[in-house]
PDB file of N, CA and C in Angstrom:
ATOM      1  N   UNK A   1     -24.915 -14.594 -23.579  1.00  0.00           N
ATOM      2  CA  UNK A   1     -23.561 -14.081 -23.633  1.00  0.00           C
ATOM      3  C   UNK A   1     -23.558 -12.641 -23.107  1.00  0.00           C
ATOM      4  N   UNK A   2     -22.555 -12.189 -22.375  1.00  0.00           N
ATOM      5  CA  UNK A   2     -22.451 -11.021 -21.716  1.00  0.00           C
ATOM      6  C   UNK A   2     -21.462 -10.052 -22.761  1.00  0.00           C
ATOM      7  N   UNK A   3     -22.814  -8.731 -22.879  1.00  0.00           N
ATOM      8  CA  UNK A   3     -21.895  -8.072 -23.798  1.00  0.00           C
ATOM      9  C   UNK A   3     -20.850  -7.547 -23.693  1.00  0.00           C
ATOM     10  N   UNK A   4     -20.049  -6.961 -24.771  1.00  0.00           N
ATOM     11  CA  UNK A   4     -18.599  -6.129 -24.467  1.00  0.00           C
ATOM     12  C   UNK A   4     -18.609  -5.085 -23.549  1.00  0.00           C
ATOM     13  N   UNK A   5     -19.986  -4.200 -23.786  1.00  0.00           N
ATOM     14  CA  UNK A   5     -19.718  -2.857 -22.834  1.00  0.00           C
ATOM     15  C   UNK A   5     -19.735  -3.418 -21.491  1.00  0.00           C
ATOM     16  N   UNK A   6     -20.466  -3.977 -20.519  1.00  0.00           N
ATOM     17  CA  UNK A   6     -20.217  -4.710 -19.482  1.00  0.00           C
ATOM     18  C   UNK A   6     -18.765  -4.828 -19.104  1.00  0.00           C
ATOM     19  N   UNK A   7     -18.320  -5.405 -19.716  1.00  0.00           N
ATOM     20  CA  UNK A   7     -16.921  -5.742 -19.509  1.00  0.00           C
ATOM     21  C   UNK A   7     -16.000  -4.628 -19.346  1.00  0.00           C
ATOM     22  N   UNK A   8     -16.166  -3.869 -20.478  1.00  0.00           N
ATOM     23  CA  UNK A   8     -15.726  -2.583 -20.583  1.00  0.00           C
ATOM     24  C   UNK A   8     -15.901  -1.588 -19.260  1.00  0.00           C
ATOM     25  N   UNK A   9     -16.894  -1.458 -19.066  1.00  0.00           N
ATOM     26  CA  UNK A   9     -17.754  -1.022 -17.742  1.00  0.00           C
ATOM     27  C   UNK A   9     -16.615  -1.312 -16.810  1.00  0.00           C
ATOM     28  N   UNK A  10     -16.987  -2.207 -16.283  1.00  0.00           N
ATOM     29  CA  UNK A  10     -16.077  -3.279 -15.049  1.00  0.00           C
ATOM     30  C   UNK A  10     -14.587  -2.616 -14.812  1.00  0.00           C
ATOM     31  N   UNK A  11     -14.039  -2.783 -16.357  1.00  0.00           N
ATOM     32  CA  UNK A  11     -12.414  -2.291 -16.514  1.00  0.00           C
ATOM     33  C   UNK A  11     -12.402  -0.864 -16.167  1.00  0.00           C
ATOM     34  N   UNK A  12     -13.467  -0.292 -16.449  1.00  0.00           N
ATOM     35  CA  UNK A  12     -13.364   1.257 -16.425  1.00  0.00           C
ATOM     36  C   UNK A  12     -13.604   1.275 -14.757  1.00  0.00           C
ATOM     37  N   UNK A  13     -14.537   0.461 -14.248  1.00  0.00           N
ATOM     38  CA  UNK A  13     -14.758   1.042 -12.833  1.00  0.00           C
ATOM     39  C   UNK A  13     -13.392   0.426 -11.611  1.00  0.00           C
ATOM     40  N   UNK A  14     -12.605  -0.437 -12.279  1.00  0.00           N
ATOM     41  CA  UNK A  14     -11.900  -0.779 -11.529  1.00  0.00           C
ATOM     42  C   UNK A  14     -10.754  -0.143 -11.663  1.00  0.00           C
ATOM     43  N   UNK A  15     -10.541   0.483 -13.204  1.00  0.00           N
ATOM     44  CA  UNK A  15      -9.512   1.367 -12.960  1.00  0.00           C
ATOM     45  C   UNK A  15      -9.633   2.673 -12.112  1.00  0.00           C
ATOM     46  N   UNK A  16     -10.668   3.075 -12.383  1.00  0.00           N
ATOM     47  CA  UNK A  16     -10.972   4.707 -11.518  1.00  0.00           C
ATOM     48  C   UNK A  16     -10.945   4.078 -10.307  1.00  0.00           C
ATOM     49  N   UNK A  17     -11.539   3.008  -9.442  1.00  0.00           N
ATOM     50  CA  UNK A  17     -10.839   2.601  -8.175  1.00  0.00           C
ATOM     51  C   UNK A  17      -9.799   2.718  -7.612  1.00  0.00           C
ATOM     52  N   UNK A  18      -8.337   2.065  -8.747  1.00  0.00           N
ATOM     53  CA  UNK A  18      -7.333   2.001  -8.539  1.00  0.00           C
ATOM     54  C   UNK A  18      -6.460   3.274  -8.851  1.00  0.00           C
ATOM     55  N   UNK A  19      -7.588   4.226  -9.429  1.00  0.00           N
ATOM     56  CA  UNK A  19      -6.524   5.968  -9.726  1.00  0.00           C
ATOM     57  C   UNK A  19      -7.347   6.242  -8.259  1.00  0.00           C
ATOM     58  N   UNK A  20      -7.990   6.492  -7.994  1.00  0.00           N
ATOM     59  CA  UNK A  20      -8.559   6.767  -6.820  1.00  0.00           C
ATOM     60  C   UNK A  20      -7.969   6.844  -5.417  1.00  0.00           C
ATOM     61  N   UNK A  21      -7.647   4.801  -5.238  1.00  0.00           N
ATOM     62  CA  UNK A  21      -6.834   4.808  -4.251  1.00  0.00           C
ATOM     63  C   UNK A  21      -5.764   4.692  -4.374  1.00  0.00           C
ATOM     64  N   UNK A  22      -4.672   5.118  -5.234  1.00  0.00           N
ATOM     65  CA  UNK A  22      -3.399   5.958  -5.195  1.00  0.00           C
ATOM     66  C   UNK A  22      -3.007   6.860  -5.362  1.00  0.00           C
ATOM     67  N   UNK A  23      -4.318   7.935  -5.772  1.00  0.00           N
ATOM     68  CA  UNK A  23      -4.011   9.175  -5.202  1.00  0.00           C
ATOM     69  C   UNK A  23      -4.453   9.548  -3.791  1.00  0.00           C
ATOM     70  N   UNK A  24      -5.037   8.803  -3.354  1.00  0.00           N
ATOM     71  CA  UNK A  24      -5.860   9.553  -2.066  1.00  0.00           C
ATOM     72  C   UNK A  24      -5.097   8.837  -1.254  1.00  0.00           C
ATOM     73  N   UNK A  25      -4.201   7.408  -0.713  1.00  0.00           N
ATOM     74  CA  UNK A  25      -4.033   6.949  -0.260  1.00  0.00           C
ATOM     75  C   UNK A  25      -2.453   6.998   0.305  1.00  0.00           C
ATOM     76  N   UNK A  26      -1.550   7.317   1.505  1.00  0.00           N
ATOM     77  CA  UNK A  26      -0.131   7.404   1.444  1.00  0.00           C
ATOM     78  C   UNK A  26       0.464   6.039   2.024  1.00  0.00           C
ATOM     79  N   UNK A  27      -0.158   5.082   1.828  1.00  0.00           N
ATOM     80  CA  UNK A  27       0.734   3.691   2.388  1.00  0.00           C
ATOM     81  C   UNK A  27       1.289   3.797   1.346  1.00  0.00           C
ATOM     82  N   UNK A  28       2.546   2.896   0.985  1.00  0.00           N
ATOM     83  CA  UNK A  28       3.084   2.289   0.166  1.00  0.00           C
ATOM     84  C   UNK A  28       2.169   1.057  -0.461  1.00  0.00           C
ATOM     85  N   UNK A  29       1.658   0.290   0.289  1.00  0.00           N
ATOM     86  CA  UNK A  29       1.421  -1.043  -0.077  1.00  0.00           C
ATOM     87  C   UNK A  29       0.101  -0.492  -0.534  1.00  0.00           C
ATOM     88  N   UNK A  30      -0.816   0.106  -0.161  1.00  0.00           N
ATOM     89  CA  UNK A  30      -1.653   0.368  -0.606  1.00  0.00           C
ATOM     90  C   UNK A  30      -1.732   1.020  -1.944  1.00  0.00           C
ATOM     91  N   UNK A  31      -0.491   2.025  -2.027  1.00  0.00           N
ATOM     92  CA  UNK A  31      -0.519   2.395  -3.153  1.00  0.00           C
ATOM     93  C   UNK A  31       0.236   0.848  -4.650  1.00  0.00           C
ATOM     94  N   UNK A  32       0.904   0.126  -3.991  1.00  0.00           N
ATOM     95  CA  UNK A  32       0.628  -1.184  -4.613  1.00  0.00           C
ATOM     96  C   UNK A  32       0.465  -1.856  -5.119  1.00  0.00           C
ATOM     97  N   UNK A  33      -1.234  -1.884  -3.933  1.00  0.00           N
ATOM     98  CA  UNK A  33      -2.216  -2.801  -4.713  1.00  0.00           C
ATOM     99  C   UNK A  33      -3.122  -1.911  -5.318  1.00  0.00           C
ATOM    100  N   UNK A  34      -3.269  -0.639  -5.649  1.00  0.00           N
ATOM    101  CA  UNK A  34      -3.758   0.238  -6.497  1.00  0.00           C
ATOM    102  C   UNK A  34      -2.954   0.222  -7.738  1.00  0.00           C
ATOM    103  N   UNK A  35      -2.123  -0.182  -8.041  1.00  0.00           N
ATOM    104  CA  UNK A  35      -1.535   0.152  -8.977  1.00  0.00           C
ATOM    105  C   UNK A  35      -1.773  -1.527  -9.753  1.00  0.00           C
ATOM    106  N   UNK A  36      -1.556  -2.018  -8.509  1.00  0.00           N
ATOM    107  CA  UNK A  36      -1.664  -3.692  -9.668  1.00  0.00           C
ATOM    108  C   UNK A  36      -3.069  -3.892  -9.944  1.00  0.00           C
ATOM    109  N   UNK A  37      -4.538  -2.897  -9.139  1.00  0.00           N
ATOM    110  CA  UNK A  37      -5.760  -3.310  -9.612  1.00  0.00           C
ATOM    111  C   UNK A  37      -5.426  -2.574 -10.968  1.00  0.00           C
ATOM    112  N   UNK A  38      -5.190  -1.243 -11.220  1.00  0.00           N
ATOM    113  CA  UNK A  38      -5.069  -0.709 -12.699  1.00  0.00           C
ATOM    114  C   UNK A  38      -4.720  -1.220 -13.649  1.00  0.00           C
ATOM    115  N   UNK A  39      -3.893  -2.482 -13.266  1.00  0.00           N
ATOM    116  CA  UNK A  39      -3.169  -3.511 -14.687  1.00  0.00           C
ATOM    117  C   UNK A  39      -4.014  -4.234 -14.672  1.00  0.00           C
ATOM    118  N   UNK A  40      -4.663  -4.772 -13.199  1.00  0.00           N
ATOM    119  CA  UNK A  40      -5.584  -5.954 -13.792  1.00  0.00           C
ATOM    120  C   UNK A  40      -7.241  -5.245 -14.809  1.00  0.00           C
ATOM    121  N   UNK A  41      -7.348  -4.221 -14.368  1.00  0.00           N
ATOM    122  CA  UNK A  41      -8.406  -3.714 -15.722  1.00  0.00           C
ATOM    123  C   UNK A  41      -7.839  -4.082 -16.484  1.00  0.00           C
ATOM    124  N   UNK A  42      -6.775  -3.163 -16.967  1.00  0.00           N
ATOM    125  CA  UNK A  42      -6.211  -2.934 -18.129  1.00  0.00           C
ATOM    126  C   UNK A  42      -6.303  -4.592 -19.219  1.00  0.00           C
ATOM    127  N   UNK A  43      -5.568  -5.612 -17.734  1.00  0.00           N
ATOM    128  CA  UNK A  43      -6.043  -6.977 -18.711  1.00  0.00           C
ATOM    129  C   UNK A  43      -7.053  -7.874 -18.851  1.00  0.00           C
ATOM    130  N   UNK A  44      -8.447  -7.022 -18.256  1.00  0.00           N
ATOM    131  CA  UNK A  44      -9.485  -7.362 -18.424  1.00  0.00           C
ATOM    132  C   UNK A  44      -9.609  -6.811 -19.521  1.00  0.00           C
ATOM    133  N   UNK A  45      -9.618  -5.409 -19.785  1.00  0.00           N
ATOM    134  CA  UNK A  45      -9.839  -4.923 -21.661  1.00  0.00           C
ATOM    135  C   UNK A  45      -9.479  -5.610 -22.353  1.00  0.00           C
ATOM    136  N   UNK A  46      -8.021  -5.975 -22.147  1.00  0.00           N
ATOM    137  CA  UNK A  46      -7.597  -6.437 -23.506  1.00  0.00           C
ATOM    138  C   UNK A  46      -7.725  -8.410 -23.777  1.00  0.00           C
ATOM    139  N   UNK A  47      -8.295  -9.529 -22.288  1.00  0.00           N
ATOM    140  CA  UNK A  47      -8.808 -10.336 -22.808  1.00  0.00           C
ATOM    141  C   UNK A  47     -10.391 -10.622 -23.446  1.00  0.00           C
ATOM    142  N   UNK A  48     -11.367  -9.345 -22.693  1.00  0.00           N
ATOM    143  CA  UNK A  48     -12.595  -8.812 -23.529  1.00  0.00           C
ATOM    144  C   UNK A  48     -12.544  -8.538 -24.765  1.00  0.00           C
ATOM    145  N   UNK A  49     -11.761  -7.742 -25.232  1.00  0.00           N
ATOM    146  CA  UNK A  49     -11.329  -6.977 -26.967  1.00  0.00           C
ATOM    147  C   UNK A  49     -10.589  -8.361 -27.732  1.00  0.00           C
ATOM    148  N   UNK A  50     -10.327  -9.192 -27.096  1.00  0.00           N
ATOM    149  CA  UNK A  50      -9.430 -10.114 -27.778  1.00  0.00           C
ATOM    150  C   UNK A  50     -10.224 -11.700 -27.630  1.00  0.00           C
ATOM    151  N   UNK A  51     -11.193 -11.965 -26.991  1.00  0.00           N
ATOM    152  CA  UNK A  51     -12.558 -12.632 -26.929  1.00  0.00           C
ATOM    153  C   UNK A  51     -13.289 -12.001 -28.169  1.00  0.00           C
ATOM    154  N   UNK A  52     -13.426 -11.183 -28.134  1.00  0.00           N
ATOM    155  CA  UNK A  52     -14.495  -9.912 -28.975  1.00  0.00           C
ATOM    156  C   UNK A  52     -14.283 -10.312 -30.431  1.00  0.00           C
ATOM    157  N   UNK A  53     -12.756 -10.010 -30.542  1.00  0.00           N
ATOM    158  CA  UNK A  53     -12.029  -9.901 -31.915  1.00  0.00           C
ATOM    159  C   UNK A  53     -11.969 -11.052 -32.317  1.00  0.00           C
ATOM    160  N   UNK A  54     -12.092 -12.244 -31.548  1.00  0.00           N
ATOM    161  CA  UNK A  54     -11.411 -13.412 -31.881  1.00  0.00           C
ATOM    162  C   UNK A  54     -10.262 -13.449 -32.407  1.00  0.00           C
ATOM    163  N   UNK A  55      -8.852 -12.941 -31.300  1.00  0.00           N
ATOM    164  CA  UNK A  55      -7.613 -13.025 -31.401  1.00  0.00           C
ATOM    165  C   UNK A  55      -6.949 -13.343 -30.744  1.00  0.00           C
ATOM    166  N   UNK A  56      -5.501 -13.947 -30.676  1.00  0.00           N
ATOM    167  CA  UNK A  56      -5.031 -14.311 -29.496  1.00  0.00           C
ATOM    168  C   UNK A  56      -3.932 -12.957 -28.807  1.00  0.00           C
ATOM    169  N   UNK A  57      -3.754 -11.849 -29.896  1.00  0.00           N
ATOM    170  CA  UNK A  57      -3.069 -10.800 -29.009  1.00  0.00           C
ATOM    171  C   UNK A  57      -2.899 -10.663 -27.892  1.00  0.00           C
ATOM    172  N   UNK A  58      -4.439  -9.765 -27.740  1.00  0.00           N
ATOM    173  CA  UNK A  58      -4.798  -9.413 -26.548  1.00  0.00           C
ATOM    174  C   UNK A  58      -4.533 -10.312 -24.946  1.00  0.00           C
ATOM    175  N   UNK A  59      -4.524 -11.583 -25.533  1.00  0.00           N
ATOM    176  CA  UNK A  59      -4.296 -12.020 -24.120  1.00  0.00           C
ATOM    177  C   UNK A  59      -2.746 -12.762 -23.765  1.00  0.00           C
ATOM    178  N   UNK A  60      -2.326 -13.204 -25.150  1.00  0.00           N
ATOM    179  CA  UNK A  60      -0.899 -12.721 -24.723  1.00  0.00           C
ATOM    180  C   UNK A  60      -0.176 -11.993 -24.641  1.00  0.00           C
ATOM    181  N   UNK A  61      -0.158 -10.901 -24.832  1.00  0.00           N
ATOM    182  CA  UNK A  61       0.040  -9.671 -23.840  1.00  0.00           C
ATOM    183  C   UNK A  61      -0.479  -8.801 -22.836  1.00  0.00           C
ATOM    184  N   UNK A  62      -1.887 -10.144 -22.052  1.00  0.00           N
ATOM    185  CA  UNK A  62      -1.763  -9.820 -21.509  1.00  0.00           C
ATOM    186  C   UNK A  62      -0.718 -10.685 -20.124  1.00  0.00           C
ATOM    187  N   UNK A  63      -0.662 -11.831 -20.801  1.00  0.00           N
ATOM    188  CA  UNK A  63       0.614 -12.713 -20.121  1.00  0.00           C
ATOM    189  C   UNK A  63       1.715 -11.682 -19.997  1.00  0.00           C
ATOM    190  N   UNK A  64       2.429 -11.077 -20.853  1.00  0.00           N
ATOM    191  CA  UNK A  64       3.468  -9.808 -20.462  1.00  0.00           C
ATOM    192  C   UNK A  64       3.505  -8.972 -19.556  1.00  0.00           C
ATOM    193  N   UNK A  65       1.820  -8.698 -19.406  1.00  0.00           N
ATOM    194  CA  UNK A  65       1.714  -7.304 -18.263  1.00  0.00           C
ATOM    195  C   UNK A  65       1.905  -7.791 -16.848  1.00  0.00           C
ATOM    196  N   UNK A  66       1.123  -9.794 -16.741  1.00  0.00           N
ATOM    197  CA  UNK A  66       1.663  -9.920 -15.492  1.00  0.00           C
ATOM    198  C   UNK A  66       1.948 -10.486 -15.205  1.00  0.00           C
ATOM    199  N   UNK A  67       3.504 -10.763 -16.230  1.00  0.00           N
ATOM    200  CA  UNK A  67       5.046 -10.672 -15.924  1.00  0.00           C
ATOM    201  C   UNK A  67       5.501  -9.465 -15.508  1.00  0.00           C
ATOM    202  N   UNK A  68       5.097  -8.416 -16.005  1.00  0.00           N
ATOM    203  CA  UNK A  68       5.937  -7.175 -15.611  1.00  0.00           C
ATOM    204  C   UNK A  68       5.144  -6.724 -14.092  1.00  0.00           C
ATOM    205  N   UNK A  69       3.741  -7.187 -13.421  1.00  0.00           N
ATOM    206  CA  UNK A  69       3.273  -7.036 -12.791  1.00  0.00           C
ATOM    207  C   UNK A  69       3.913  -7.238 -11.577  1.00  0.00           C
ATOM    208  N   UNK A  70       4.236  -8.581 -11.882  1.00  0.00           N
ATOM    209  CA  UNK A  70       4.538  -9.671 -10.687  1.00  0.00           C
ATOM    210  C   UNK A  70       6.224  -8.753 -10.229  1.00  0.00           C
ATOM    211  N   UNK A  71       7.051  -8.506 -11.061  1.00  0.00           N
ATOM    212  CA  UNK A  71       8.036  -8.317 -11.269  1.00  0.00           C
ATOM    213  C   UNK A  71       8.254  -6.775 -10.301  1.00  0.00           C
ATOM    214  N   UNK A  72       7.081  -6.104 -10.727  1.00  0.00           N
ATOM    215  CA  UNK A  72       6.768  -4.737  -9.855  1.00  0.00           C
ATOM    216  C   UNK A  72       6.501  -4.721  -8.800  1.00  0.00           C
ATOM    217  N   UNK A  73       5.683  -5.570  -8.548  1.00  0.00           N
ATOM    218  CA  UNK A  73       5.761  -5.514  -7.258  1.00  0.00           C
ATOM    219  C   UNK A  73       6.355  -6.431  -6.277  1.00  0.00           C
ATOM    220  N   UNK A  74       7.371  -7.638  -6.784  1.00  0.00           N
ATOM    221  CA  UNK A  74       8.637  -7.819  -5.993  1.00  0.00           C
ATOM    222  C   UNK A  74       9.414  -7.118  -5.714  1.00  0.00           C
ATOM    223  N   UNK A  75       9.998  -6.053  -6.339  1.00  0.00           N
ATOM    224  CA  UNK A  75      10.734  -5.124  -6.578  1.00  0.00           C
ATOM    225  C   UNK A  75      10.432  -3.548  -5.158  1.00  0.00           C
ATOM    226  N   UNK A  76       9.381  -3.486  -5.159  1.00  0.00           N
ATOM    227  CA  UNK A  76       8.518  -2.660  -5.082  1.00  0.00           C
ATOM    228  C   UNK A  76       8.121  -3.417  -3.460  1.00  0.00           C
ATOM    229  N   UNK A  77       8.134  -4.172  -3.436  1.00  0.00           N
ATOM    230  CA  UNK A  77       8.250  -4.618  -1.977  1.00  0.00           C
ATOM    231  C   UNK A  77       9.438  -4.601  -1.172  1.00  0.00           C
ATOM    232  N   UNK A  78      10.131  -5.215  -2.015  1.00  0.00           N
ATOM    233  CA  UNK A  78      11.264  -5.335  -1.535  1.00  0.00           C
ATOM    234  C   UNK A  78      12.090  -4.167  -0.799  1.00  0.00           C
ATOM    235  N   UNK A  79      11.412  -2.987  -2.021  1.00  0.00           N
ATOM    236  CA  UNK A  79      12.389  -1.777  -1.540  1.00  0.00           C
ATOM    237  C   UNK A  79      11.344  -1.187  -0.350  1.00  0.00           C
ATOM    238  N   UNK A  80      10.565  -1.172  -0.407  1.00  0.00           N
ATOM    239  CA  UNK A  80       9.628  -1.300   1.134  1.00  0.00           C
ATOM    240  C   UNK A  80       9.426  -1.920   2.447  1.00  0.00           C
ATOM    241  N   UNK A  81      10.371  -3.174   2.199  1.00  0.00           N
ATOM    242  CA  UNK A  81      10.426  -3.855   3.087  1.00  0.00           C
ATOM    243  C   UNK A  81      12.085  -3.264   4.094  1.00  0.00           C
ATOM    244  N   UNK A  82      12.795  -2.981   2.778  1.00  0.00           N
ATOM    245  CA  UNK A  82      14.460  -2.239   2.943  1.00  0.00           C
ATOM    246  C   UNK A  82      13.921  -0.767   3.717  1.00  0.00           C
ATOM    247  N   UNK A  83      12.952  -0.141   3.390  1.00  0.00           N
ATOM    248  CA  UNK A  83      13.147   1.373   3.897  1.00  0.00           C
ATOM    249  C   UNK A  83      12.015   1.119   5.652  1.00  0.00           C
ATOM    250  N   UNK A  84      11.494   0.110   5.876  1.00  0.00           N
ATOM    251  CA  UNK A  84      11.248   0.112   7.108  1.00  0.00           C
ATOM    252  C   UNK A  84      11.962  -0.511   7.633  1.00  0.00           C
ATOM    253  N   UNK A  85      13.224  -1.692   7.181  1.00  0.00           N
ATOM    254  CA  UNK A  85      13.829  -2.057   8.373  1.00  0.00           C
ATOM    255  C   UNK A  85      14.785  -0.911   8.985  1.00  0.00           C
ATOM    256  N   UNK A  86      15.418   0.307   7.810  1.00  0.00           N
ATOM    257  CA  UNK A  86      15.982   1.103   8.020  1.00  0.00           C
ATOM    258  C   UNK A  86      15.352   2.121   9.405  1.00  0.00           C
ATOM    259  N   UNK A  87      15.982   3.341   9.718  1.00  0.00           N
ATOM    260  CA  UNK A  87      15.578   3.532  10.663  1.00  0.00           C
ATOM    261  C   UNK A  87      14.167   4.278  10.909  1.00  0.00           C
ATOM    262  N   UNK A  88      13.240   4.240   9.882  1.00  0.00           N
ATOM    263  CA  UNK A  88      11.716   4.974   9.650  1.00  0.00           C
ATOM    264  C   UNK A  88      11.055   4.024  10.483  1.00  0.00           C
ATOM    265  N   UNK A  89      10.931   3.123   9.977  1.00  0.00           N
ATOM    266  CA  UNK A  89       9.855   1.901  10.930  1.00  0.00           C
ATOM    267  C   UNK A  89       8.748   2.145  10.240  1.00  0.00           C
ATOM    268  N   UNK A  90       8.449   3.018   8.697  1.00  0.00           N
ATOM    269  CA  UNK A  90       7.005   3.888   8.997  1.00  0.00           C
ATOM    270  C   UNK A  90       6.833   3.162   7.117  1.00  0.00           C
ATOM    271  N   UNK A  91       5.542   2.997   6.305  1.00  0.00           N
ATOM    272  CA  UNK A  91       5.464   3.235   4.920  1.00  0.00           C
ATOM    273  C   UNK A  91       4.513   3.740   4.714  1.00  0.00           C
ATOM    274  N   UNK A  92       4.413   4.969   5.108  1.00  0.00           N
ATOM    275  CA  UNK A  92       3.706   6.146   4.783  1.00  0.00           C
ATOM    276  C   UNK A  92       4.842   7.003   3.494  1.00  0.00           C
ATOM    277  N   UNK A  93       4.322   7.090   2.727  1.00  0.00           N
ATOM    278  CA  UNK A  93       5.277   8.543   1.659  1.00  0.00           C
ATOM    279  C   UNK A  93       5.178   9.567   1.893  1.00  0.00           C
ATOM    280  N   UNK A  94       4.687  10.582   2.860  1.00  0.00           N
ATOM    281  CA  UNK A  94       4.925  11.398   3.372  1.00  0.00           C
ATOM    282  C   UNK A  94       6.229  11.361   4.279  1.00  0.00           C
ATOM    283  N   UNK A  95       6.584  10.223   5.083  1.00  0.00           N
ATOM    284  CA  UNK A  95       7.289  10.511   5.959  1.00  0.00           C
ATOM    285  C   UNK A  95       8.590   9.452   5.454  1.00  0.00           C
ATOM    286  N   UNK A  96       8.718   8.992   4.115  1.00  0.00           N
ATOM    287  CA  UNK A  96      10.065   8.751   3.518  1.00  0.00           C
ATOM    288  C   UNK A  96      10.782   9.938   3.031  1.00  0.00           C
ATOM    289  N   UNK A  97      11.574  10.085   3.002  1.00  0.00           N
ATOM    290  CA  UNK A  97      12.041  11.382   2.359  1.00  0.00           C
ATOM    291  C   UNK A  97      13.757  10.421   1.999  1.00  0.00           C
ATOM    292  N   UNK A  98      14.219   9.637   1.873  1.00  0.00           N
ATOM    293  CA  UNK A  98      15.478   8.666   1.982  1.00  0.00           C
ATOM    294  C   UNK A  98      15.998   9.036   0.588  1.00  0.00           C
ATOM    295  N   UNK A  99      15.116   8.502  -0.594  1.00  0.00           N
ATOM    296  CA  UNK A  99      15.085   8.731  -2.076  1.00  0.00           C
ATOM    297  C   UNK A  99      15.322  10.297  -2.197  1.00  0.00           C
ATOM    298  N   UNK A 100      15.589  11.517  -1.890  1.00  0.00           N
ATOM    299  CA  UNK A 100      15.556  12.608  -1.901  1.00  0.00           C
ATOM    300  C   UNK A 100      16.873  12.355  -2.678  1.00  0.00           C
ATOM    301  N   UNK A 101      17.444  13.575  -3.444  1.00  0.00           N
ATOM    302  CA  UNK A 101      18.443  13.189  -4.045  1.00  0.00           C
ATOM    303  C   UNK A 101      19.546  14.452  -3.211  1.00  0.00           C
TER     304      UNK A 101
END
């Protein structure tokens, strides 16, 4: 059996991946799929801790996170897909400035 810290490990290295490449990174999409690797740690912890615990919490919520996942980044495309047909052509965040208030 593969222990908890392992697991733990994993979640930790995939989140610092995913802080990594959305700070360093100015696509949109890239920033993304950085953001949806950070949830998927996140629900690697909590079906590890909830394996661990022998509970069913943890992993139905983590069913919630990706619902709200999936949901983010339809959303989140969508409005990416809206600001290049507009007249940028570009999804770099440097060179949106549209959202400015």
């Amino acid at each position: 059996m593969i222990p908890l810290s392992w697991y733990m490990a994993l979640a930790a290295i995939l989140f610092a991946i995913g802080v990594c490449g959305f700070l360093t990174r100015r696509n949109i999409i890239i920033m993304f799929l950085s953001t949806e690797l950070m949830l998927n740690a996140v629900n690697l912890n909590f079906v590890a801790m909830s394996h661990y615990l022998e509970s069913m919490n943890g992993q139905v919520f983590t069913f919630f996170i990706i619902t709200v996942a999936a949901a983010e980044a339809a959303i989140g495309l969508g409005i990416a897909v809206s600001l290049y047909r507009s007249s940028r052509h570009t999804v770099h965040v440097d060179e949106i400035n549209e959202l400015k208030g």
